[in-house]
Protein backbone atom coordinates (compact mmCIF):
# COMPACT_ATOMS: atom_id res chain seq x y z
CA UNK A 1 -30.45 -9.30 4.87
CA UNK A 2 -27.11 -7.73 5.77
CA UNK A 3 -25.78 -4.34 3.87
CA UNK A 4 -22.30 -4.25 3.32
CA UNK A 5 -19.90 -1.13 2.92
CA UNK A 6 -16.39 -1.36 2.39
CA UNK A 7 -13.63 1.05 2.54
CA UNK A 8 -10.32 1.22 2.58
CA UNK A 9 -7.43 3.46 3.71
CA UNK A 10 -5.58 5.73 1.00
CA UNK A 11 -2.78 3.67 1.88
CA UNK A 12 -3.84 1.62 -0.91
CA UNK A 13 -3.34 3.93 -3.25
CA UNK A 14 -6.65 3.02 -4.71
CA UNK A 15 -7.46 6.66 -6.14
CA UNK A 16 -4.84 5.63 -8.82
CA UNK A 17 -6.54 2.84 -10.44
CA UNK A 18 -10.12 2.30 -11.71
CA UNK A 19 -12.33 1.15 -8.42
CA UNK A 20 -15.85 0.88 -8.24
CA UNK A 21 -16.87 4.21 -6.90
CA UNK A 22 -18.43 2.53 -3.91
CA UNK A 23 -15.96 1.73 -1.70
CA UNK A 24 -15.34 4.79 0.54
CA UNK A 25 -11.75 6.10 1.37
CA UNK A 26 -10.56 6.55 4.31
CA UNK A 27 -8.03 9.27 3.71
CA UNK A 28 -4.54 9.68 5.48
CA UNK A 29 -2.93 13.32 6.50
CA UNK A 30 0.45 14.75 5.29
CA UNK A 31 1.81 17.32 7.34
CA UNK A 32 4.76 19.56 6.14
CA UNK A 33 5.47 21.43 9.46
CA UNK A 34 2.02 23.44 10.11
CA UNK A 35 0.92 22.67 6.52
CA UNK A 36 -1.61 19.90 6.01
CA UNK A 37 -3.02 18.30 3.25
CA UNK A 38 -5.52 14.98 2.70
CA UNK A 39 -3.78 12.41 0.82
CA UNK A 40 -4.32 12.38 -2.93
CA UNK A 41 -7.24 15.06 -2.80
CA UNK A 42 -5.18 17.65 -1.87
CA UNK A 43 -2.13 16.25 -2.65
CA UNK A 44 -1.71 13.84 -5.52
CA UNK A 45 0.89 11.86 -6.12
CA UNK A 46 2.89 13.71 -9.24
CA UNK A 47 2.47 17.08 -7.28
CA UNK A 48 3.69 15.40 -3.91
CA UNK A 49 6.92 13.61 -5.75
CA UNK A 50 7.78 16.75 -7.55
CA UNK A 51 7.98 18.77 -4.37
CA UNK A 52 10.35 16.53 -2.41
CA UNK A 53 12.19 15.96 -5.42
CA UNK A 54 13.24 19.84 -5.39
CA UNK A 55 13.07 19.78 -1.44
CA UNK A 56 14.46 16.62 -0.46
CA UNK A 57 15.08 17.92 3.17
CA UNK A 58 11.14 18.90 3.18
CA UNK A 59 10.35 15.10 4.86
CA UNK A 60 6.40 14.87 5.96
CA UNK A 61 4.95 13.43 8.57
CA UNK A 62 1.82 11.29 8.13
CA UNK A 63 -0.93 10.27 10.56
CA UNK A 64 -4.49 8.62 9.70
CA UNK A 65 -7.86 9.92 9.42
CA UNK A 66 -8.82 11.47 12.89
CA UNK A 67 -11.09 8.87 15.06
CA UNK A 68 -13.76 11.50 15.86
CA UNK A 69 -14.25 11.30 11.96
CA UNK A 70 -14.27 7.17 11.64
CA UNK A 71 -16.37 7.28 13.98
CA UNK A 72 -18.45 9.47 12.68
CA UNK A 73 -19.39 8.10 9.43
CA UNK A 74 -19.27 4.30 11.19
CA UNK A 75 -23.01 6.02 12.76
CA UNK A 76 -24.03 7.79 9.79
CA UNK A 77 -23.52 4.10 7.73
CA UNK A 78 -26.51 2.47 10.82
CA UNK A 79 -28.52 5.25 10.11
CA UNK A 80 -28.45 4.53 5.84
CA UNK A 81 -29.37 0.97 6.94
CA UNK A 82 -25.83 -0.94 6.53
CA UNK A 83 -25.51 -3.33 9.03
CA UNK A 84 -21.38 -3.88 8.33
CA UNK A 85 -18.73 -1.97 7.39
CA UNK A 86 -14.86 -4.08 6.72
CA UNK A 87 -12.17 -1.65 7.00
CA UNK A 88 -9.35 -2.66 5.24
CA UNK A 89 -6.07 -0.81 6.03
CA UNK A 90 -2.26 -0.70 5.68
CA UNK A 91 -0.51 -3.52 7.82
CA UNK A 92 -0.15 -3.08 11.38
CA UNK A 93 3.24 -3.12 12.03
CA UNK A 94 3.18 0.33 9.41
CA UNK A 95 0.44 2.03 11.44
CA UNK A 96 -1.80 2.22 14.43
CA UNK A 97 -5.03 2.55 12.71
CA UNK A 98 -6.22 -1.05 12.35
CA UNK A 99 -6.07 -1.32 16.01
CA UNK A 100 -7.60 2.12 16.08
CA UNK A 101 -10.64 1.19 14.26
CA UNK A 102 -11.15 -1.92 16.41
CA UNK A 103 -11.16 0.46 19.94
CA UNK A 104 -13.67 2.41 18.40
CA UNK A 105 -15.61 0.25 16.60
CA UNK A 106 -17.35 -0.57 20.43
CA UNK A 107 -18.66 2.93 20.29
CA UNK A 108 -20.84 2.22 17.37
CA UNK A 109 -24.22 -0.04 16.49
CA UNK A 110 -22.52 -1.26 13.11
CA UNK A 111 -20.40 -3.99 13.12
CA UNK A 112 -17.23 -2.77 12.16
CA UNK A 113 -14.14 -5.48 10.90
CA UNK A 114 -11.03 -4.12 11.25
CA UNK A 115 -9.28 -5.64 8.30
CA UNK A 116 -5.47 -6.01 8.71
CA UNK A 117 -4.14 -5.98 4.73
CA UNK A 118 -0.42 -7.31 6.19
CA UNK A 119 0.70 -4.96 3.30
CA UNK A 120 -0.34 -1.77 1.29
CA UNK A 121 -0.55 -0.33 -2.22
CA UNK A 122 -1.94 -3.04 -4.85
CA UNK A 123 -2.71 -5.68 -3.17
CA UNK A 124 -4.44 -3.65 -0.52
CA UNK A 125 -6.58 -1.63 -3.17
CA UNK A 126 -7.58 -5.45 -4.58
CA UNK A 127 -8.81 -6.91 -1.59
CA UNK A 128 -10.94 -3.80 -1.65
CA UNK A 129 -12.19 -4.34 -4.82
CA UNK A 130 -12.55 -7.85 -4.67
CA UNK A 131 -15.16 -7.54 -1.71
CA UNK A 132 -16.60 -4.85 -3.01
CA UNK A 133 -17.48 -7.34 -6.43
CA UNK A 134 -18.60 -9.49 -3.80
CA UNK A 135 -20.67 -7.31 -1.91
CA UNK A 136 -22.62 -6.61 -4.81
CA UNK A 137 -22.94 -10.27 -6.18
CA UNK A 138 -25.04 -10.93 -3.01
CA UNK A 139 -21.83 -12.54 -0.55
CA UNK A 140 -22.33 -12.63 3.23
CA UNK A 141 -19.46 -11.17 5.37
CA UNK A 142 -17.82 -14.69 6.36
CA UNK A 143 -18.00 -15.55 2.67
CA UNK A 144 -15.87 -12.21 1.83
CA UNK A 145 -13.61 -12.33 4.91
CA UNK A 146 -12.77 -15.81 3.60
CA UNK A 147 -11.34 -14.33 0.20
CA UNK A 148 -10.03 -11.69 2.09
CA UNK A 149 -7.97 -13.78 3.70
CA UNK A 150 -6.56 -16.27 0.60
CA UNK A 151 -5.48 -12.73 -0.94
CA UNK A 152 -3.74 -11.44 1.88
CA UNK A 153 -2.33 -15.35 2.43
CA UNK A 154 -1.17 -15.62 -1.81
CA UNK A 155 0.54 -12.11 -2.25
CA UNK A 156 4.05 -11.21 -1.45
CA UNK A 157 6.10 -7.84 -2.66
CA UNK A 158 9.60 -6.95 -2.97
CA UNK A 159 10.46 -3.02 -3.09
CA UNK A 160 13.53 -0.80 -3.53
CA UNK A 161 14.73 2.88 -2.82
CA UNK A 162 16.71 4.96 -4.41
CA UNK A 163 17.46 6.86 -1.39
CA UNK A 164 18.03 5.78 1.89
CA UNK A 165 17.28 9.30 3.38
CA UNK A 166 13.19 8.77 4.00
CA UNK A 167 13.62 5.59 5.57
CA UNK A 168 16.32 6.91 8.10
CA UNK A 169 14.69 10.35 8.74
CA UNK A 170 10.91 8.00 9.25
CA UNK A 171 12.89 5.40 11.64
CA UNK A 172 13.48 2.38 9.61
CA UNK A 173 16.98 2.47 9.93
CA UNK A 174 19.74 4.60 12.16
CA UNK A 175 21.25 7.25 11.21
CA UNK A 176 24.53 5.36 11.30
CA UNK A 177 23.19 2.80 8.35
CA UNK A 178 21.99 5.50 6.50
CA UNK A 179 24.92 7.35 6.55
CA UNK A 180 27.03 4.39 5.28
CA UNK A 181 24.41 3.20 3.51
CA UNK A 182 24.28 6.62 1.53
CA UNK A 183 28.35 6.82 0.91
CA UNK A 184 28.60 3.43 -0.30
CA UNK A 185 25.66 3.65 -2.34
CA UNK A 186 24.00 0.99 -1.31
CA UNK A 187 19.92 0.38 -2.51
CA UNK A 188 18.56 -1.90 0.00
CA UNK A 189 16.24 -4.68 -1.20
CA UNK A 190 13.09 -5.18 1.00
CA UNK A 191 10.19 -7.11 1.48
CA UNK A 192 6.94 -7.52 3.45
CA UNK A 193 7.25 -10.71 6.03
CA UNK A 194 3.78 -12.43 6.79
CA UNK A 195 2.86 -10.02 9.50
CA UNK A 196 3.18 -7.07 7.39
CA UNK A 197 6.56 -5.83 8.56
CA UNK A 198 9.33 -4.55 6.82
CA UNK A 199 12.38 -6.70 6.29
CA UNK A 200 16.00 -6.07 4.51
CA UNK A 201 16.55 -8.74 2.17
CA UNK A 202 19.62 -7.47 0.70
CA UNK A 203 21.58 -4.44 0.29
CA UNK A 204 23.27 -3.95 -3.34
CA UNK A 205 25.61 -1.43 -4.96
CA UNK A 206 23.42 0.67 -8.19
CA UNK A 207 19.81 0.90 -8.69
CA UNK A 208 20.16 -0.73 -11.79
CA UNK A 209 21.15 -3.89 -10.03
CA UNK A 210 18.85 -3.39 -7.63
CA UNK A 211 16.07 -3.28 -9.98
CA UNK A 212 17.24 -6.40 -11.65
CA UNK A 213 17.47 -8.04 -8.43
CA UNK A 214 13.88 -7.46 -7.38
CA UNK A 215 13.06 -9.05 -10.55
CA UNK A 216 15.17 -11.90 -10.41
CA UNK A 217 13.50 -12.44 -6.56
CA UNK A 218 9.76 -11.84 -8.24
CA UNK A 219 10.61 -14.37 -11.10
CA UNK A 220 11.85 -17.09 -8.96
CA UNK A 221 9.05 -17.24 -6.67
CA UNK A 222 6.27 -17.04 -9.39
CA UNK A 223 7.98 -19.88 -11.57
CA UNK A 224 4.79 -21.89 -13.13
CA UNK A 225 2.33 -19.71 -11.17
CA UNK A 226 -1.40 -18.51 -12.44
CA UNK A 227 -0.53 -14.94 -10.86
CA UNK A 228 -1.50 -11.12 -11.40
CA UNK A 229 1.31 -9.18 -11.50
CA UNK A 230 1.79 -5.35 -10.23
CA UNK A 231 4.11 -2.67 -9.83
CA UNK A 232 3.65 0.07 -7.38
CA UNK A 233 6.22 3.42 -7.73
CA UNK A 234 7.22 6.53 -6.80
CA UNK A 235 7.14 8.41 -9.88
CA UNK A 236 9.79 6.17 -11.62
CA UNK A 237 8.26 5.41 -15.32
CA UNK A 238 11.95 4.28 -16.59
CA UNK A 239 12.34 1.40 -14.03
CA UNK A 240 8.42 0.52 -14.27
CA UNK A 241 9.43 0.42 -18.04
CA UNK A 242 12.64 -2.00 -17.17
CA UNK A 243 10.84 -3.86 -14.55
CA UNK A 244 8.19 -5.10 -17.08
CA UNK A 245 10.74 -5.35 -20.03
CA UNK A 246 12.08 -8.23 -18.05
CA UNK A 247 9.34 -9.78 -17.07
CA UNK A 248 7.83 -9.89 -20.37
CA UNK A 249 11.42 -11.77 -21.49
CA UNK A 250 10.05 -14.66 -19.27
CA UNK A 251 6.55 -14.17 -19.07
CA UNK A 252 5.62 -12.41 -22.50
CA UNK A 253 1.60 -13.01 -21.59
CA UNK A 254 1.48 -12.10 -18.38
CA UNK A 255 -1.07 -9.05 -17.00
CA UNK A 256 1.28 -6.69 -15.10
CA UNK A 257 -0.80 -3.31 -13.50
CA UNK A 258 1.47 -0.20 -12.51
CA UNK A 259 0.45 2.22 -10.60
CA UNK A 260 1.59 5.04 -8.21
CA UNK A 261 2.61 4.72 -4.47
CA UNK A 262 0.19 7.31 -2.68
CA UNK A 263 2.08 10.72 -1.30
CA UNK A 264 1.61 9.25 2.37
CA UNK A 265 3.35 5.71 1.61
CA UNK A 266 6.01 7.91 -0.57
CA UNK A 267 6.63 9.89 2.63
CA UNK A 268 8.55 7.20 4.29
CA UNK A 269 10.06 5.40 0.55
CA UNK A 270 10.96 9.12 -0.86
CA UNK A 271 11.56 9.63 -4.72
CA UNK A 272 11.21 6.73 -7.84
CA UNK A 273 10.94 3.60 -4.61
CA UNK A 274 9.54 0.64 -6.44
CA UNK A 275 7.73 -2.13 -5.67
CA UNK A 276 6.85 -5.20 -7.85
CA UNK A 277 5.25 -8.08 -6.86
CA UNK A 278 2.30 -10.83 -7.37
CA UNK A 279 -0.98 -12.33 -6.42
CA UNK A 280 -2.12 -15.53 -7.24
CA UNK A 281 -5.29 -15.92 -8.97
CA UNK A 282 -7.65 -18.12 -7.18
């Protein structure tokens, strides 16, 4: 009989919600010059959104946990008897370490999956918690990869900043946008496409609007839907509170969770970002 283990990247921002303590983390890296510190352990998420609230200029870098390390515990797992591990991580297009994971997973006797999420946050941390439910209700890998792979196919997110700083200074957009984008004010609305990559939906004047606007998106394509409902932020309690206000106007029974973008997904969204979006319930 196969033994399962499943973990997950901090990407997920997993350490926020209530998990079952056995899926293992693997943790991403902040680095503030020649400062580093392992995401959420070292750096949680109010301490981390404080700090480049006062230092906005102070922008991180971020990299994944080291392969030497993956690799590591992928031979320690053999050796405790698991025969699989599924690695679920942050969408590809974000980061290198799905394909990372996959190169090394030759190197080892267990049979590592290297899960692409096509997204992060939420609806990453419930695919991990899904399979881990599964795993211990006695599912076989194909059977979990299969409702893997509904969730990541019935989720969709729509996000805003409220500055455009982070995403210029991390390489989502030129300096050029961001500069304009900055005097005119302008909160971009984004998205997630199928593959996991970041798209510019719109680009309006206030964050107020914005807000509203991510809503409005949200609320048209859940019309009628069974659906679970989250909101993922950077420290940003007022528009979590506005966000769910409005929903509620619609939807006055529907389950909404809120809970924090990690420090090393607030690296590249900066200060009070928001995300809200849905998955359907099978």
């Amino acid at each position: 009989m196969n033994k399962i283990k499943v973990i997950v990247c901090s990407n997920s921002a997993i350490d926020y919600i209530e998990y079952p303590k056995e899926i293992e983390i693997f943790r991403m890296n902040l680095h503030f010059g020649s400062e580093s510190y392992l995401d959420f352990v070292e750096m949680p998420a109010k301490e981390f959104y404080q700090r480049i609230g006062d230092n906005p200029n102070d922008i991180p870098k971020t990299s994944y946990t080291p392969l030497g390390q993956m690799l590591e515990r992928f031979d320690q797992l053999e050796k405790e008897g698991y025969t699989d591990a599924i690695v679920i991580t942050i969408a590809r297009p974000l980061s290198g370490m799905c394909d990372a994971i996959k190169k090394i997973a030759t190197e080892t006797k267990l049979n590592v999956v290297a899960y692409d999420s096509r997204t992060l946050a939420y609806p990453e941390a419930y695919m991990a918690i899904t399979a881990q439910k599964m795993v211990q209700n006695g599912a076989n890998l194909e059977e979990i990869l299969g409702v893997l792979d509904f969730i990541r196919d019935n989720n969709h997110m729509f996000f805003t900043v409220d500055t455009l700083l982070y995403l210029v200074k991390n390489g989502r957009l030129s300096k050029l946008q961001g500069t304009l984008g900055s005097m005119l004010q302008l909160k971009p609305v984004l998205t997630f496409s199928k593959e996991g990559k970041v798209e510019t939906l719109e680009k309006i004047r206030t964050s107020n609007k914005a807000l509203r606007r991510v809503v409005e998106l949200y609320l048209e394509e859940t019309k009628g839907m069974d659906c679970l409902t989250f909101i993922s932020h950077a420290h940003n309690d007022e528009a979590v509170a506005l966000m769910t206000e409005l929903i509620h106007e619609v939807y006055p029974n529907r389950e909404i969770v809120s809970s924090y973008l990690t420090p090393v997904v607030g690296a590249h969204t900066g200060p009070k970002a928001i995300g809200l979006g849905w998955i359907r319930k099978q």
